[in-house]
PDB file of N, CA and C in Angstrom:
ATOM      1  N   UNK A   1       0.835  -1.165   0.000  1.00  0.00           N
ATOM      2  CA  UNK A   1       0.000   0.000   0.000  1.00  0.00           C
ATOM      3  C   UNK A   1       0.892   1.245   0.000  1.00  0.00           C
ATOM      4  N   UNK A   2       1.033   2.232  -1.323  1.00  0.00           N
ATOM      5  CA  UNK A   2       1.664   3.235  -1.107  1.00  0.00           C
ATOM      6  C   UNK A   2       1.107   4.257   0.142  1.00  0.00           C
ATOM      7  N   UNK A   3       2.369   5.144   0.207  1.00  0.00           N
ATOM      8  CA  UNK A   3       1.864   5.872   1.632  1.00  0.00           C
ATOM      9  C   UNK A   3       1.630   7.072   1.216  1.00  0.00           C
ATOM     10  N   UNK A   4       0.737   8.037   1.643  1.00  0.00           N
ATOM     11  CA  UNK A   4      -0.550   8.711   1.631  1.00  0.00           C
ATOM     12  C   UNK A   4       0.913  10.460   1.753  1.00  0.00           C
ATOM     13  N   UNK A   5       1.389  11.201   1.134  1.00  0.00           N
ATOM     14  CA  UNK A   5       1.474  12.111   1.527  1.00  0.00           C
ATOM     15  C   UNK A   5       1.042  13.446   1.575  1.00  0.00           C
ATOM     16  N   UNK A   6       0.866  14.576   1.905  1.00  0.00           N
ATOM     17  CA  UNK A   6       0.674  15.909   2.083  1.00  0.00           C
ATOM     18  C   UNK A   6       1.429  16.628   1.804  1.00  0.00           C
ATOM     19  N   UNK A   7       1.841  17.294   0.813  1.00  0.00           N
ATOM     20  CA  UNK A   7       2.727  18.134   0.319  1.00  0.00           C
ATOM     21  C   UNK A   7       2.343  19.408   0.842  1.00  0.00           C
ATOM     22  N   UNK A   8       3.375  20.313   1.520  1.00  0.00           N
ATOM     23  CA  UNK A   8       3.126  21.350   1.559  1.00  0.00           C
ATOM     24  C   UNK A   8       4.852  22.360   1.419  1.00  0.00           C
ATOM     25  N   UNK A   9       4.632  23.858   1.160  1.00  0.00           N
ATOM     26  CA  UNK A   9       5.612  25.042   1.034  1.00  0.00           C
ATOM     27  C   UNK A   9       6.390  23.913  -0.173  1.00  0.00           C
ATOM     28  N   UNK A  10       5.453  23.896  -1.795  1.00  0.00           N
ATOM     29  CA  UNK A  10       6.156  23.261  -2.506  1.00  0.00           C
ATOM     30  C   UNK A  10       6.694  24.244  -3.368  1.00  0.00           C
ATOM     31  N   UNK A  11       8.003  24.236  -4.074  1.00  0.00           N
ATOM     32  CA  UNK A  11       8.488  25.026  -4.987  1.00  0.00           C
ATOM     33  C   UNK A  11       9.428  24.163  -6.097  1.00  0.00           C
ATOM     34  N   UNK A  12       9.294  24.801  -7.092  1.00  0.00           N
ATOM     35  CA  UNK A  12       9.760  24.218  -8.483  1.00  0.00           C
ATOM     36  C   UNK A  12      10.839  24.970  -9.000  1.00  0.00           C
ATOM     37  N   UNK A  13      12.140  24.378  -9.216  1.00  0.00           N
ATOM     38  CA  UNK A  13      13.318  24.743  -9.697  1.00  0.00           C
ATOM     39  C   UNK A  13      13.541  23.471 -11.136  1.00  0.00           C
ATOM     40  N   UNK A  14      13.427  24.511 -11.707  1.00  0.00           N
ATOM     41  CA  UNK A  14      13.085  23.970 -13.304  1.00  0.00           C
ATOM     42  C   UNK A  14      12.292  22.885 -13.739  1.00  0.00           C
ATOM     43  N   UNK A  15      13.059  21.547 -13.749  1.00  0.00           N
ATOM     44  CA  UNK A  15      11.689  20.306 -13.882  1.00  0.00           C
ATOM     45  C   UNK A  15      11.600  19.280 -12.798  1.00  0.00           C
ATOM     46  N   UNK A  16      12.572  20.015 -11.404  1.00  0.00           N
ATOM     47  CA  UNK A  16      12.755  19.313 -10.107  1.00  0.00           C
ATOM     48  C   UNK A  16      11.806  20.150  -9.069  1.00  0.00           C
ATOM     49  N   UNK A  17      10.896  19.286  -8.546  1.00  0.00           N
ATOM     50  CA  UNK A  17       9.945  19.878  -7.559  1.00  0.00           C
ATOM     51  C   UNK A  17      10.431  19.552  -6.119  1.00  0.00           C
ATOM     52  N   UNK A  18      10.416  20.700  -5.021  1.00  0.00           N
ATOM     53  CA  UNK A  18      10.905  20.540  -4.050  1.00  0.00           C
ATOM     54  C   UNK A  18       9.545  20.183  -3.180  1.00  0.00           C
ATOM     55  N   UNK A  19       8.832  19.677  -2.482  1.00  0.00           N
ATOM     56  CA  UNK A  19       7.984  19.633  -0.991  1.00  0.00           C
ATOM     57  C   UNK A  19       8.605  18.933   0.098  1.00  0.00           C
ATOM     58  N   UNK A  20       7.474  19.674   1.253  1.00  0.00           N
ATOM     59  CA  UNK A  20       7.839  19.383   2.508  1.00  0.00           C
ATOM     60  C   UNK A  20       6.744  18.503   3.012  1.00  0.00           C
ATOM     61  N   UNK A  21       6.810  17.330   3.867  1.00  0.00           N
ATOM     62  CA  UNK A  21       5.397  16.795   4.325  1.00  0.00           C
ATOM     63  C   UNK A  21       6.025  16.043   5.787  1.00  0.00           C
ATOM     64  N   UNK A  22       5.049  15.462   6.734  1.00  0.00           N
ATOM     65  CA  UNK A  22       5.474  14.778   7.655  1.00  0.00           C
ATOM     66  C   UNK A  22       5.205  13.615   7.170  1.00  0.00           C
ATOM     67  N   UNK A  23       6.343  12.691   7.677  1.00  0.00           N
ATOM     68  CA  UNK A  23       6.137  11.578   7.696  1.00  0.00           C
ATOM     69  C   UNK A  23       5.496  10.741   8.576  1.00  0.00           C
ATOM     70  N   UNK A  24       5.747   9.223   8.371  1.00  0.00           N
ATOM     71  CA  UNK A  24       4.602   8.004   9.404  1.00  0.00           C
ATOM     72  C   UNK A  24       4.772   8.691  11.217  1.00  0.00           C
ATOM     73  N   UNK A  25       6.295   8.647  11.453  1.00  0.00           N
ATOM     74  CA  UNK A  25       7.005   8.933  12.366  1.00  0.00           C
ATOM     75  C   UNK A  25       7.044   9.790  13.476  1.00  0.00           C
ATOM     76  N   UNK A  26       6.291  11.546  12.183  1.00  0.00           N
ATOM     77  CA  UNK A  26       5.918  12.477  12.954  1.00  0.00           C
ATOM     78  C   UNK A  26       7.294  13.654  12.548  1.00  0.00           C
ATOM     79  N   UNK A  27       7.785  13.073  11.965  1.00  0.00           N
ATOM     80  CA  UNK A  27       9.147  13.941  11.281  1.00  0.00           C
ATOM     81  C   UNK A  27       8.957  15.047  10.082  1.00  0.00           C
ATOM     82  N   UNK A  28       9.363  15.909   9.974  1.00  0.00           N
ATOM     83  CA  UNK A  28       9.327  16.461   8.523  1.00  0.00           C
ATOM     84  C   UNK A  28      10.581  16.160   7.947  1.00  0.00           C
ATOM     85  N   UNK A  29      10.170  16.242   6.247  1.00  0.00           N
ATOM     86  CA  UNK A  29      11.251  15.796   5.815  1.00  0.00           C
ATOM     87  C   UNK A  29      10.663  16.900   4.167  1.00  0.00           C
ATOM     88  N   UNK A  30      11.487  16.670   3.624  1.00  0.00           N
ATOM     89  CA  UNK A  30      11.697  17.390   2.178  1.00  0.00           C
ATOM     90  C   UNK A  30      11.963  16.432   1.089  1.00  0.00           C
ATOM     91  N   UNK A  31      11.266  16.300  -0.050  1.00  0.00           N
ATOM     92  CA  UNK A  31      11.411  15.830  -1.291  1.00  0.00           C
ATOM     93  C   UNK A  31      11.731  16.683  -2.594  1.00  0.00           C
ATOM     94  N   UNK A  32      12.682  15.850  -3.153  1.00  0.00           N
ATOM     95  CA  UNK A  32      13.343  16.488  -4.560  1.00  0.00           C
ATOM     96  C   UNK A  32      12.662  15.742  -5.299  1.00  0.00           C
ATOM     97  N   UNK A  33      12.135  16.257  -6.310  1.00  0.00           N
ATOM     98  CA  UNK A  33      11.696  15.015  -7.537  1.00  0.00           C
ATOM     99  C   UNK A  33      11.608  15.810  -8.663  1.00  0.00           C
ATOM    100  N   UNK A  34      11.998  15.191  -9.683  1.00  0.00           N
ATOM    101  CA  UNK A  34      12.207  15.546 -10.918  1.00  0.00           C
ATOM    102  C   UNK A  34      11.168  15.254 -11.849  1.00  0.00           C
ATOM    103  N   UNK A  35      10.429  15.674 -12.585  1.00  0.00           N
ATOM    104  CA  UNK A  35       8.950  15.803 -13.235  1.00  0.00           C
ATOM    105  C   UNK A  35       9.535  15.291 -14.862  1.00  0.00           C
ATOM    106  N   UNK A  36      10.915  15.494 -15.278  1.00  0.00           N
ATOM    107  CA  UNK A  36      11.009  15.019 -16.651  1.00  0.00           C
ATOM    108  C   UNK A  36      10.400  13.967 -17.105  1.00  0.00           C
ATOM    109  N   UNK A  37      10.137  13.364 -18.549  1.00  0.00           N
ATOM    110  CA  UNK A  37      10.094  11.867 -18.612  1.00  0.00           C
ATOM    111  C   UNK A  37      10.809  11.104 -18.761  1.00  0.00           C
ATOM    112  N   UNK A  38      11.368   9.834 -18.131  1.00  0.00           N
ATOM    113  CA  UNK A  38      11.893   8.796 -17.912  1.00  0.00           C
ATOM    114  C   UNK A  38      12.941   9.088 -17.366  1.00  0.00           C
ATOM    115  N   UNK A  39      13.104  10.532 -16.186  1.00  0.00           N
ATOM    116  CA  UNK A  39      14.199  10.591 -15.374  1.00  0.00           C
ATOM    117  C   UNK A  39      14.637   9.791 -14.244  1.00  0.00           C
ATOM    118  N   UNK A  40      13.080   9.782 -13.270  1.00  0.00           N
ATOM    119  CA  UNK A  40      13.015   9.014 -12.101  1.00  0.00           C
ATOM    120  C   UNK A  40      13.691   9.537 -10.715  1.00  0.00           C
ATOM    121  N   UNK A  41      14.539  10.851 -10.803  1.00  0.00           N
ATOM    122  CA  UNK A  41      15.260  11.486  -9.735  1.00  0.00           C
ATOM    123  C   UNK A  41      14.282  11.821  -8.557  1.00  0.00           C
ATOM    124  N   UNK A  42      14.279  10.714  -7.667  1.00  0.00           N
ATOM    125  CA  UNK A  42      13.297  11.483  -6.135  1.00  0.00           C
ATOM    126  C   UNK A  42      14.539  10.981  -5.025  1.00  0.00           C
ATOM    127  N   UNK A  43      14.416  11.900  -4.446  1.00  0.00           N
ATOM    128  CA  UNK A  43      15.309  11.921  -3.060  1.00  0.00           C
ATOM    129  C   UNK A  43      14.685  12.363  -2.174  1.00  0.00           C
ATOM    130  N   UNK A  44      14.992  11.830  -0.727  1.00  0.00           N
ATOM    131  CA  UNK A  44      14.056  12.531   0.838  1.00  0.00           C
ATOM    132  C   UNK A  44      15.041  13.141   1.431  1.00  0.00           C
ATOM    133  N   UNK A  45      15.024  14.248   2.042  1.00  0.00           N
ATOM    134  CA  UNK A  45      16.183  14.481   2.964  1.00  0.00           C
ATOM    135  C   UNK A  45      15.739  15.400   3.960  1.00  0.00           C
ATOM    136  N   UNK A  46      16.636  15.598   5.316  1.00  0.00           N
ATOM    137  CA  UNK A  46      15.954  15.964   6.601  1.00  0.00           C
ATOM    138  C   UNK A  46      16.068  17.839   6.379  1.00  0.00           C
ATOM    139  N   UNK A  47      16.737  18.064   6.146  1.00  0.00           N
ATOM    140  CA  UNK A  47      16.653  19.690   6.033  1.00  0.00           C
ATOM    141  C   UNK A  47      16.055  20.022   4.369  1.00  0.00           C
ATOM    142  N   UNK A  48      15.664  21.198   4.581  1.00  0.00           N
ATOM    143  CA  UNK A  48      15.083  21.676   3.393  1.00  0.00           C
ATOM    144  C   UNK A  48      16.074  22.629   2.204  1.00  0.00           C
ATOM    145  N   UNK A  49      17.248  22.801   3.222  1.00  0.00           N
ATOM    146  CA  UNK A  49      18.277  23.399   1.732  1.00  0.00           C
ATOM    147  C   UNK A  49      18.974  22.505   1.086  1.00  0.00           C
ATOM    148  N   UNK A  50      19.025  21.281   1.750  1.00  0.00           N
ATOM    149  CA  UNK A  50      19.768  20.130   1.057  1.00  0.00           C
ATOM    150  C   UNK A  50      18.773  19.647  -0.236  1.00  0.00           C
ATOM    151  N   UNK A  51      17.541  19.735   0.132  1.00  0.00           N
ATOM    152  CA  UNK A  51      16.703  19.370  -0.670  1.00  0.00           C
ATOM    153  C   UNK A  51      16.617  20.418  -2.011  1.00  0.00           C
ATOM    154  N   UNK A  52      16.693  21.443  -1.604  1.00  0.00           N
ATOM    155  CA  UNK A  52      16.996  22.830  -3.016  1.00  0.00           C
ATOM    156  C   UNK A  52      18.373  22.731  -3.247  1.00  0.00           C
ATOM    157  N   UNK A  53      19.200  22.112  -2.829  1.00  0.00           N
ATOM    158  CA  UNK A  53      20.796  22.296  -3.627  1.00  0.00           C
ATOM    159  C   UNK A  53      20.605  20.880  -4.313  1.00  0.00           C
ATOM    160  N   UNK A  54      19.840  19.936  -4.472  1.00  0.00           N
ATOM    161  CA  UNK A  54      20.306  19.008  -5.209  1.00  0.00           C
ATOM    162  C   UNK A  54      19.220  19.349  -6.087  1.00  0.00           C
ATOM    163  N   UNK A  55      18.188  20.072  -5.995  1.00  0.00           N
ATOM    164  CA  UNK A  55      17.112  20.421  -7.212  1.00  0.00           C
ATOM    165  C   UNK A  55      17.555  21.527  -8.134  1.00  0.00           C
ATOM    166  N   UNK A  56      18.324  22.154  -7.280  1.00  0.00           N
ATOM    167  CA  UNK A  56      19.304  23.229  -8.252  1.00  0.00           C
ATOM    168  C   UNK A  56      20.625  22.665  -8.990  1.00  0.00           C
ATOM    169  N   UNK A  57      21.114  21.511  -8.599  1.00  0.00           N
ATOM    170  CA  UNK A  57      22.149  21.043  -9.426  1.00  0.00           C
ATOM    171  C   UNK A  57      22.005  19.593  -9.918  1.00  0.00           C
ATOM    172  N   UNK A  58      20.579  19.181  -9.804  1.00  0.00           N
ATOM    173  CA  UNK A  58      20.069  17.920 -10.829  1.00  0.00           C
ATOM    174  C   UNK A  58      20.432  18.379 -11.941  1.00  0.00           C
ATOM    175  N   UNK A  59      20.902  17.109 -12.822  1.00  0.00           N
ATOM    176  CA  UNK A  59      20.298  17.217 -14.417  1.00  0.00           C
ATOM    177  C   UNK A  59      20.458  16.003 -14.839  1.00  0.00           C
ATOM    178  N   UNK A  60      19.525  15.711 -15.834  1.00  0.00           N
ATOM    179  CA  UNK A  60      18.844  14.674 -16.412  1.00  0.00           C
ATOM    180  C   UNK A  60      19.855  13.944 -17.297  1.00  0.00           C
ATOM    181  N   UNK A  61      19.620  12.720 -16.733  1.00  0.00           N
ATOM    182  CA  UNK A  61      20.478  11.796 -18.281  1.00  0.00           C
ATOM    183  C   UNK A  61      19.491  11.578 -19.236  1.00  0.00           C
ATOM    184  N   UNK A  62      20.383  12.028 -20.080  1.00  0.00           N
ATOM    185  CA  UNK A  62      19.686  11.649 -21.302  1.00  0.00           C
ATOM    186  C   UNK A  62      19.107  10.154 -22.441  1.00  0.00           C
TER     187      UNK A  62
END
């Protein structure tokens, strides 16, 4: 069963979307994900600038 999230304070740096949501745990955490097609780039990470420095220096294989 995938798990249910709440995206919120989301922002978009080019075709990598940054949100913030809590997790099962009670934690917040930050997601990078990349919107291209057939990129697949999602990462979780505990602070939220780590999460904008890798959405600012993603790029897509081609």
């Amino acid at each position: 069963m995938p798990a249910y999230r709440r995206f919120r304070d989301v922002r978009r740096f080019g075709p990598v979307t940054v949100g913030t949501y809590h997790d099962g745990r009670g934690r917040t955490r930050h997601t990078a994900a990349c919107s291209a097609p057939g990129c697949g780039f999602s990462t979780d990470y505990a602070d939220r600038p780590a999460a904008e420095l890798a959405a600012r220096t993603h790029r897509c294989k081609p």
